[in-house]
PDB file of N, CA and C in Angstrom:
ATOM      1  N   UNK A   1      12.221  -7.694  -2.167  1.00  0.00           N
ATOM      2  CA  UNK A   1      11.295  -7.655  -1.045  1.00  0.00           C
ATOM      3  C   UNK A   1      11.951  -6.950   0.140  1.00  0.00           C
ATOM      4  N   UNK A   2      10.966  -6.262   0.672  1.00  0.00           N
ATOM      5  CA  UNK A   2      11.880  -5.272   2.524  1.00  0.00           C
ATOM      6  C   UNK A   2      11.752  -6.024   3.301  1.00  0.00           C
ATOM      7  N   UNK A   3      12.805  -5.883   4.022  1.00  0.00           N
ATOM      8  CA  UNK A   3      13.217  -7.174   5.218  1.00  0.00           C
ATOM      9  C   UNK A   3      12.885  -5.844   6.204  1.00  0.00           C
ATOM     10  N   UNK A   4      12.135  -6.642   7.273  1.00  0.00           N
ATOM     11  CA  UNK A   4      11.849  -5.967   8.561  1.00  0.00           C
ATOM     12  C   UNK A   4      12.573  -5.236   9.194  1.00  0.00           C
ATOM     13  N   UNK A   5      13.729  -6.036   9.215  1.00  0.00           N
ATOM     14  CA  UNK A   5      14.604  -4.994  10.457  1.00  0.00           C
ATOM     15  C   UNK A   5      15.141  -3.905   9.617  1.00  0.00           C
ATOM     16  N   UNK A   6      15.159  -4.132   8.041  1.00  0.00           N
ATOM     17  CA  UNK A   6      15.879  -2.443   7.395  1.00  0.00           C
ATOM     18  C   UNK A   6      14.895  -1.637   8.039  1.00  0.00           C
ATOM     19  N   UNK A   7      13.543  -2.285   7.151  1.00  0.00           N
ATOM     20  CA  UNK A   7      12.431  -1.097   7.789  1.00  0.00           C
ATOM     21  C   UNK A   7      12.695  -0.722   9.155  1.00  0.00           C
ATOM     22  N   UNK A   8      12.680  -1.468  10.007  1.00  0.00           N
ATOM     23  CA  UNK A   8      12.704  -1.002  11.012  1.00  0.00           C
ATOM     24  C   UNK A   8      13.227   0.010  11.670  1.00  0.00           C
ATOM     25  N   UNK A   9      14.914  -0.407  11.159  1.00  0.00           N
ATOM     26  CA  UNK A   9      15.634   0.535  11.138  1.00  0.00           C
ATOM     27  C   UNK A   9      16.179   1.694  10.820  1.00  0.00           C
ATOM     28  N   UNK A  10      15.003   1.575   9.619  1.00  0.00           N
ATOM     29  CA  UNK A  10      14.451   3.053   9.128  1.00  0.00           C
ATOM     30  C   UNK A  10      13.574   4.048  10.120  1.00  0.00           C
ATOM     31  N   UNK A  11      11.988   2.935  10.319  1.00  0.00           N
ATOM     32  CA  UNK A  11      11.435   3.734  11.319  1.00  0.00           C
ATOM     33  C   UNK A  11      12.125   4.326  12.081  1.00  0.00           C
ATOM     34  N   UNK A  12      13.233   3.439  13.330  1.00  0.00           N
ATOM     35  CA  UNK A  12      13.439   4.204  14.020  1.00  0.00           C
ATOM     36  C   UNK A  12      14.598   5.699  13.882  1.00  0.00           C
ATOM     37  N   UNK A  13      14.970   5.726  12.840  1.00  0.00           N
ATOM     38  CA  UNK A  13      15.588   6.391  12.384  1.00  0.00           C
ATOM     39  C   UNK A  13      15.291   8.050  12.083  1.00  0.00           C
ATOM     40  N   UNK A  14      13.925   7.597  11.506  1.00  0.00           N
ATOM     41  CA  UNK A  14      13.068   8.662  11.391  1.00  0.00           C
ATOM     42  C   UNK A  14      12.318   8.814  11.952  1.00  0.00           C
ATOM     43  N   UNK A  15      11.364   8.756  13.372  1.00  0.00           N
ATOM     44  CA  UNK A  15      10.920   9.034  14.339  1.00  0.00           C
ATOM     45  C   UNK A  15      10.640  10.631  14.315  1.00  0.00           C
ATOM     46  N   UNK A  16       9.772  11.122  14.636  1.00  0.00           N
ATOM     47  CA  UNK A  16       9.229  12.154  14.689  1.00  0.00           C
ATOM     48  C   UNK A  16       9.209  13.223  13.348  1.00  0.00           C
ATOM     49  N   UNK A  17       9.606  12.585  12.758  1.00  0.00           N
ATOM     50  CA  UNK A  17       9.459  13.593  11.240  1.00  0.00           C
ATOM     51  C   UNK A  17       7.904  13.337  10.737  1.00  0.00           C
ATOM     52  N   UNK A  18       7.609  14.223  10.040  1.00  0.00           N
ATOM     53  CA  UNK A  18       6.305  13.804   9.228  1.00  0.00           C
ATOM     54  C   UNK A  18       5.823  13.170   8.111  1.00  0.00           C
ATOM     55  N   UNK A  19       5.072  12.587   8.220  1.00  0.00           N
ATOM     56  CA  UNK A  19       4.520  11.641   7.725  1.00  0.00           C
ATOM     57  C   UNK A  19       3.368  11.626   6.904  1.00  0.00           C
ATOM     58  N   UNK A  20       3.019  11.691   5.302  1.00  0.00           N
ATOM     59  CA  UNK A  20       1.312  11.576   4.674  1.00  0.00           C
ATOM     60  C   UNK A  20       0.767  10.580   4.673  1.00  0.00           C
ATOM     61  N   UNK A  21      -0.561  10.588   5.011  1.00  0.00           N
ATOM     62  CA  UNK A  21      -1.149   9.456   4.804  1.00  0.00           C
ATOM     63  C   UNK A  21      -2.000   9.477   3.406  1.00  0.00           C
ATOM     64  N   UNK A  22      -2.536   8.746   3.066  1.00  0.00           N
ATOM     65  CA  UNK A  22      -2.958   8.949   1.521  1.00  0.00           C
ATOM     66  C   UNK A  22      -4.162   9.688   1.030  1.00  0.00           C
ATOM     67  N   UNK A  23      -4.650  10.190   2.259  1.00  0.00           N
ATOM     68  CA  UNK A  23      -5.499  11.189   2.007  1.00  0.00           C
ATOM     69  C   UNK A  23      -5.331  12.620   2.251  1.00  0.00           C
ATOM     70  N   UNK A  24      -3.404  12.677   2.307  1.00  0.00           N
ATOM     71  CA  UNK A  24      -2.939  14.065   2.695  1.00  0.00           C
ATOM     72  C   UNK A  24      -2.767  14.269   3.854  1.00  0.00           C
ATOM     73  N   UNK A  25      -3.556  13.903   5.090  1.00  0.00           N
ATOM     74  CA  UNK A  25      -3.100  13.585   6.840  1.00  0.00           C
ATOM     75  C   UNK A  25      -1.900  13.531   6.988  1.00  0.00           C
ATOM     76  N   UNK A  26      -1.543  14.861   7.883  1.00  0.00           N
ATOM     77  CA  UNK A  26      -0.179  14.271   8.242  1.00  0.00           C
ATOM     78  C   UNK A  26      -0.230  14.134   9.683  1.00  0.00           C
ATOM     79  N   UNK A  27       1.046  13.243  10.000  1.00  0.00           N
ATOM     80  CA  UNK A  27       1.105  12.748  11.348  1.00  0.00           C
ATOM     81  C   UNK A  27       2.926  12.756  11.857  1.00  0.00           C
ATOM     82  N   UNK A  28       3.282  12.622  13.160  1.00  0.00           N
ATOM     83  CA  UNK A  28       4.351  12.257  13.482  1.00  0.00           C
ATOM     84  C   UNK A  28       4.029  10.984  14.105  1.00  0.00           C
ATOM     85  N   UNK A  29       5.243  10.413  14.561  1.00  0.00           N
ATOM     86  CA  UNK A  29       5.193   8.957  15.393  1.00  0.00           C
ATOM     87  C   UNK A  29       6.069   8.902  16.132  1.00  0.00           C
ATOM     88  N   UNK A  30       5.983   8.164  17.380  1.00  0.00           N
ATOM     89  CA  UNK A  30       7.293   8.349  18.161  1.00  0.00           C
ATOM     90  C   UNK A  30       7.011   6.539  18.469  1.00  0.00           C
ATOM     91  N   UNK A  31       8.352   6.194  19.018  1.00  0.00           N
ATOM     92  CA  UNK A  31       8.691   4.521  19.430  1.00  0.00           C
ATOM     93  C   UNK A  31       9.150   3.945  20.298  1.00  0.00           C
ATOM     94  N   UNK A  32       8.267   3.370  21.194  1.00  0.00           N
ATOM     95  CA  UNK A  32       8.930   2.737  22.533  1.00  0.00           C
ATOM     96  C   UNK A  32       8.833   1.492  22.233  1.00  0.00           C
ATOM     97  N   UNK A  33       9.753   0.607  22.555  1.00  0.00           N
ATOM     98  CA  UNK A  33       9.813  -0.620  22.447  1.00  0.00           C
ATOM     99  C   UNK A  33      10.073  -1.199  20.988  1.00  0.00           C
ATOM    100  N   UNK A  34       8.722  -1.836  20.735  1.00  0.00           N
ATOM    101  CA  UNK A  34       8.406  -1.916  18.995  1.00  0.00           C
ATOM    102  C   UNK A  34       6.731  -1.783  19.029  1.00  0.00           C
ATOM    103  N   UNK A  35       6.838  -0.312  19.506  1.00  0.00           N
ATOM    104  CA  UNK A  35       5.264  -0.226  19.258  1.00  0.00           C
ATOM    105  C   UNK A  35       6.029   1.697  18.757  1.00  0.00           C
ATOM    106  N   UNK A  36       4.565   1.840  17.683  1.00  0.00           N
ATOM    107  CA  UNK A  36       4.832   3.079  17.072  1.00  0.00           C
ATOM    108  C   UNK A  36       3.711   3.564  17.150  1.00  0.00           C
ATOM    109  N   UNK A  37       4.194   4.941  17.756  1.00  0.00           N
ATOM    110  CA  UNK A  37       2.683   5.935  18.294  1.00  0.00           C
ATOM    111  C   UNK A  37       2.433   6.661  17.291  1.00  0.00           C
ATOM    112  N   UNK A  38       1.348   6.718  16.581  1.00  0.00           N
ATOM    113  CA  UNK A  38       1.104   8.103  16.479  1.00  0.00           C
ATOM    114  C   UNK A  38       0.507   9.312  16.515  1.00  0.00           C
ATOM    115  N   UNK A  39       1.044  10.739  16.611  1.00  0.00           N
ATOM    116  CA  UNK A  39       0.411  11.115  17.381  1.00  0.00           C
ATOM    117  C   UNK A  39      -0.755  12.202  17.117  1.00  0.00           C
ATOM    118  N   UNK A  40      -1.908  11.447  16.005  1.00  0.00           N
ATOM    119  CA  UNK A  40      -3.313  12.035  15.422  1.00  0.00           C
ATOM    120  C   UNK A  40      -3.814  10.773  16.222  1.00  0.00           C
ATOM    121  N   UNK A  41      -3.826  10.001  16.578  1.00  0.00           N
ATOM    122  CA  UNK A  41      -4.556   8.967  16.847  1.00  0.00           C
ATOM    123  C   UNK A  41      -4.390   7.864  18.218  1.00  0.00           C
ATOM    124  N   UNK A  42      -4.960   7.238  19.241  1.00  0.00           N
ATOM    125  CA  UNK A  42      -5.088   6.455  19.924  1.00  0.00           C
ATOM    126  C   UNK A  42      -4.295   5.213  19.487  1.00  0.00           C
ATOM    127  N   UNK A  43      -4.654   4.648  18.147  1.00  0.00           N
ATOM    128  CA  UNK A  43      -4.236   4.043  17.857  1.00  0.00           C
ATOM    129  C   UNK A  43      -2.316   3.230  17.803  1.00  0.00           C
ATOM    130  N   UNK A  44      -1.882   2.105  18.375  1.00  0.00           N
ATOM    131  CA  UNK A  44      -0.854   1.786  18.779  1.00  0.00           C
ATOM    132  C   UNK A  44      -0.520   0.506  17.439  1.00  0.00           C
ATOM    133  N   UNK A  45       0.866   0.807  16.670  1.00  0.00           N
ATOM    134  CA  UNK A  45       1.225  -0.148  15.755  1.00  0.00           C
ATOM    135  C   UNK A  45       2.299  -0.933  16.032  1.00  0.00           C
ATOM    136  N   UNK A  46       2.438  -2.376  15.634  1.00  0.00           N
ATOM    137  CA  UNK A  46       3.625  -2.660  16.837  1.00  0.00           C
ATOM    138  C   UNK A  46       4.414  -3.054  15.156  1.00  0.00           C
ATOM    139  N   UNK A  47       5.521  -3.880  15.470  1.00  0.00           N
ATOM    140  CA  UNK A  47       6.840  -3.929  14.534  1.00  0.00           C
ATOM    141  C   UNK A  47       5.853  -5.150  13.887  1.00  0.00           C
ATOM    142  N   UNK A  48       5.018  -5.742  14.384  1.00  0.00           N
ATOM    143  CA  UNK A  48       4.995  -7.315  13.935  1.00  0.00           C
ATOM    144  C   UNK A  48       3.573  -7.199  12.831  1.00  0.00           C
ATOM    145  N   UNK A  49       2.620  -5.795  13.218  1.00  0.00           N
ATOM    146  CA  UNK A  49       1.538  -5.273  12.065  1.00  0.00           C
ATOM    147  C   UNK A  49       2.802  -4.654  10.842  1.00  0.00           C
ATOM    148  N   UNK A  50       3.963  -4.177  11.015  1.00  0.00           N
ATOM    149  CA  UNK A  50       4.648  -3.782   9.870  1.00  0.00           C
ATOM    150  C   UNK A  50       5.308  -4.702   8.982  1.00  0.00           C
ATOM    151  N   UNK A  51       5.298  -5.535  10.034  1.00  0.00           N
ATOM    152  CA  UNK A  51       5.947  -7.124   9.150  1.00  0.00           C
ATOM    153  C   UNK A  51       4.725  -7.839   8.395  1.00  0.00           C
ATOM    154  N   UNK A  52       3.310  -7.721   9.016  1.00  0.00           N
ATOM    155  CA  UNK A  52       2.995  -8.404   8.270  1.00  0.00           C
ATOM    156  C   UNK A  52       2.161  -7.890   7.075  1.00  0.00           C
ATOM    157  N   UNK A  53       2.267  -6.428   7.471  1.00  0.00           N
ATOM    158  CA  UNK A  53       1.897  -5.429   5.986  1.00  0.00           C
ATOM    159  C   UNK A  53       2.826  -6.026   5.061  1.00  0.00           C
ATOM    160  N   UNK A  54       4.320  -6.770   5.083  1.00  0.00           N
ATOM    161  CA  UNK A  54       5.231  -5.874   4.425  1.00  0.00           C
ATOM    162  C   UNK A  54       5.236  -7.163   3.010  1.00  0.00           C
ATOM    163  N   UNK A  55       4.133  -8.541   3.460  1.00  0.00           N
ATOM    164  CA  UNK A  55       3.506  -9.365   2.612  1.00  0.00           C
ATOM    165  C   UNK A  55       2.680  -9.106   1.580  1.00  0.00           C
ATOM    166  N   UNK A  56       2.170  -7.793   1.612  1.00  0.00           N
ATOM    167  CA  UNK A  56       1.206  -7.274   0.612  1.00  0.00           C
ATOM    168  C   UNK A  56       2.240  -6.099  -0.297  1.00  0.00           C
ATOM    169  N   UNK A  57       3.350  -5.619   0.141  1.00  0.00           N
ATOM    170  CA  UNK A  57       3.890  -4.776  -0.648  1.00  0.00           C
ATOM    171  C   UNK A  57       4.473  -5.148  -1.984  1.00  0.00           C
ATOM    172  N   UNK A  58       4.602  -4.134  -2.860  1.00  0.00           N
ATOM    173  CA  UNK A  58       4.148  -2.747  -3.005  1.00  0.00           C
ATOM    174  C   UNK A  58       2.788  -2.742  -2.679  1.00  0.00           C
ATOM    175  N   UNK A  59       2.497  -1.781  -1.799  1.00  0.00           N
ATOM    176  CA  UNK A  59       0.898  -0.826  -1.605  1.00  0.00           C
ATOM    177  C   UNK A  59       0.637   0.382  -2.672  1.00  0.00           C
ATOM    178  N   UNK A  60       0.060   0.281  -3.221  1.00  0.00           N
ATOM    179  CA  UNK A  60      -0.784   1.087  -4.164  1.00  0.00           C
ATOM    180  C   UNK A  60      -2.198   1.848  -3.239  1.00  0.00           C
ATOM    181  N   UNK A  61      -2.804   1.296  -2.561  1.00  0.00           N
ATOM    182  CA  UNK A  61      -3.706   1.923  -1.411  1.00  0.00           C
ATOM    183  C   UNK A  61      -3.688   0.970  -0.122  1.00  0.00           C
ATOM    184  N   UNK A  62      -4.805   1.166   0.877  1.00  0.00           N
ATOM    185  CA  UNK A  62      -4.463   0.335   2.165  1.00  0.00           C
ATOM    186  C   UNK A  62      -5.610  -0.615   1.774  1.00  0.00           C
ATOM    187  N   UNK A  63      -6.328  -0.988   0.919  1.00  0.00           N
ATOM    188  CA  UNK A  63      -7.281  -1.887   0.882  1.00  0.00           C
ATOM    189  C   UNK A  63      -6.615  -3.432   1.034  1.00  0.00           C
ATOM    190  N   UNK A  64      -5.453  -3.476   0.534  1.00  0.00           N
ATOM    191  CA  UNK A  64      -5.100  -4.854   1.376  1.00  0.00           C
ATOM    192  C   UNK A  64      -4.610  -5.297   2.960  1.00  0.00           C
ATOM    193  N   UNK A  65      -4.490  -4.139   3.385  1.00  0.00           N
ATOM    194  CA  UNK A  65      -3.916  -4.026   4.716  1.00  0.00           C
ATOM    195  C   UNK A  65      -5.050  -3.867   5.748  1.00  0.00           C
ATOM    196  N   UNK A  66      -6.473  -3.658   5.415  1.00  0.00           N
ATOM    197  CA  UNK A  66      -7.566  -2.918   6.125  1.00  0.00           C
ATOM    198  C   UNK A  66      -7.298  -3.997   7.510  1.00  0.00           C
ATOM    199  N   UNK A  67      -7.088  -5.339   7.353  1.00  0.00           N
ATOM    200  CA  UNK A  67      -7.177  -5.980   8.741  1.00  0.00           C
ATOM    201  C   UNK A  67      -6.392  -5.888   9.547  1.00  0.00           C
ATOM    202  N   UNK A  68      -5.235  -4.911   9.251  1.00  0.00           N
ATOM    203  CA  UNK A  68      -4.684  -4.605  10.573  1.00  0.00           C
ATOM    204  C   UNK A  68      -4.782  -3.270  11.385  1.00  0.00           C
ATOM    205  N   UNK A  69      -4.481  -2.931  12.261  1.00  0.00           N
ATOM    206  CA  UNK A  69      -4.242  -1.937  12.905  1.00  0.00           C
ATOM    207  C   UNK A  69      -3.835  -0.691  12.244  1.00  0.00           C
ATOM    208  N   UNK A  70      -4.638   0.143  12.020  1.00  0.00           N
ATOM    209  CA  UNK A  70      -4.050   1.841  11.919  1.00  0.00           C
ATOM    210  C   UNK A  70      -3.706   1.763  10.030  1.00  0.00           C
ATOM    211  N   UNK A  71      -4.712   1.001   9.189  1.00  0.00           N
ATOM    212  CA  UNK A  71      -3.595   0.796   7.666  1.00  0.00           C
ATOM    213  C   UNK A  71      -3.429   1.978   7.249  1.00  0.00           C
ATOM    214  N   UNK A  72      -3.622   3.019   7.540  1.00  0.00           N
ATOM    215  CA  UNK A  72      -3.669   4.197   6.916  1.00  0.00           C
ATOM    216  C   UNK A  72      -2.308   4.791   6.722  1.00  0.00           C
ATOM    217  N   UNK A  73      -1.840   4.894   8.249  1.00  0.00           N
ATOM    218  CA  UNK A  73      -0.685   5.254   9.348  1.00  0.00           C
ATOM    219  C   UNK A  73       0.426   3.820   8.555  1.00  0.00           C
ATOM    220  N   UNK A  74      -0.223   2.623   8.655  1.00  0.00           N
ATOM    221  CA  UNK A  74       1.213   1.629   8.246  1.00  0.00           C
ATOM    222  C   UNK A  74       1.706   1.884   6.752  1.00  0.00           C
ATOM    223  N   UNK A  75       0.514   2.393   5.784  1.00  0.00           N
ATOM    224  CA  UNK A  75       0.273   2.511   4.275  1.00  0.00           C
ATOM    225  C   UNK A  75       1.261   3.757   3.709  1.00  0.00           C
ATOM    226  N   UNK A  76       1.091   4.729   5.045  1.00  0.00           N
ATOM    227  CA  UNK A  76       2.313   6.315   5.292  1.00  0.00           C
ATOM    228  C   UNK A  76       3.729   6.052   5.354  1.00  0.00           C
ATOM    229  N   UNK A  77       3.439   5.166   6.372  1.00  0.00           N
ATOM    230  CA  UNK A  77       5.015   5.157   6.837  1.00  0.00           C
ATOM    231  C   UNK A  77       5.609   3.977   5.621  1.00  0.00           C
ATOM    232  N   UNK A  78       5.060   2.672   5.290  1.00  0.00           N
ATOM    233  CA  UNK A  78       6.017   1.737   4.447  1.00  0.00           C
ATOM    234  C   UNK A  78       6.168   2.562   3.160  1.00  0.00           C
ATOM    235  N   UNK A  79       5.527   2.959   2.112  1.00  0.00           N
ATOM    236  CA  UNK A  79       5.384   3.885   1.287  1.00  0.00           C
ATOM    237  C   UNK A  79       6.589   4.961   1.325  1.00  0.00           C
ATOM    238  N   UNK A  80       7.011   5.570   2.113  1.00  0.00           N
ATOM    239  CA  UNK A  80       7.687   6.630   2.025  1.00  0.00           C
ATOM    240  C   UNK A  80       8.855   6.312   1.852  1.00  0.00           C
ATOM    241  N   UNK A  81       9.420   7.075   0.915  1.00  0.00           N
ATOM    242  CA  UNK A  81      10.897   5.952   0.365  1.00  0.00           C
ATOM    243  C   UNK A  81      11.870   6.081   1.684  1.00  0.00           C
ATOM    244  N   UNK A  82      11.781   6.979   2.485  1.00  0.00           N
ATOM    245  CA  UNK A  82      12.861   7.510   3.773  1.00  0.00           C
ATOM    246  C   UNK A  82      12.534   5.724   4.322  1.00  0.00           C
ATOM    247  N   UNK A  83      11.624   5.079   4.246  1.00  0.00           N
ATOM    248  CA  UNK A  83      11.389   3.811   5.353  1.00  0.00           C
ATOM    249  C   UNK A  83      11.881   2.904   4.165  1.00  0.00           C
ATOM    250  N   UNK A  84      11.136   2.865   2.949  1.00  0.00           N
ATOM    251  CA  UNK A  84      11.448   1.740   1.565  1.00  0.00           C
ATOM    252  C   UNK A  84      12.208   1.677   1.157  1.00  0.00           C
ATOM    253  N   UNK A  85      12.820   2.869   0.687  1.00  0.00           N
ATOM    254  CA  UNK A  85      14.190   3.166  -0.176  1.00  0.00           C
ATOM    255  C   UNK A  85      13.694   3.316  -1.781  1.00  0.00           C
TER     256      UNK A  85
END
């Protein structure tokens, strides 16, 4: 199972690189605090929507994640082995 703060410490690691979302969208993200921007969208993800995605992983699509914030964008970034391993 991924423990938060690796992820985390992934995100912030990789910050502004790009990112697919599963319909091919790509995006960057940038991070103040523990909120993650990114920047196709209004939309604001904080560390604690990545923690509690990280109960449904492995993701195969975002249909388990739809109740949080941005699943598309959280479904991109946990997914990508640079954040998973």
């Amino acid at each position: 199972m991924l423990d938060i703060e690796t992820v985390w410490a992934n995100v912030l690691k990789y910050e502004g690189e790009v990112f697919r979302q599963i319909r091919g969208g790509e995006f960057r993200y940038r991070v103040s605090g523990n909120i993650i921007h990114p920047d196709r969208t209004n939309i604001q993800i904080s560390k604690s929507q990545l923690h509690e995605a990280l109960a449904f992983f492995p993701l195969s699509n975002t249909v388990r994640i739809q109740h949080l914030r941005g699943p598309s964008y959280i479904y991109a970034i946990l997914v990508d082995r640079r954040i998973s391993g």
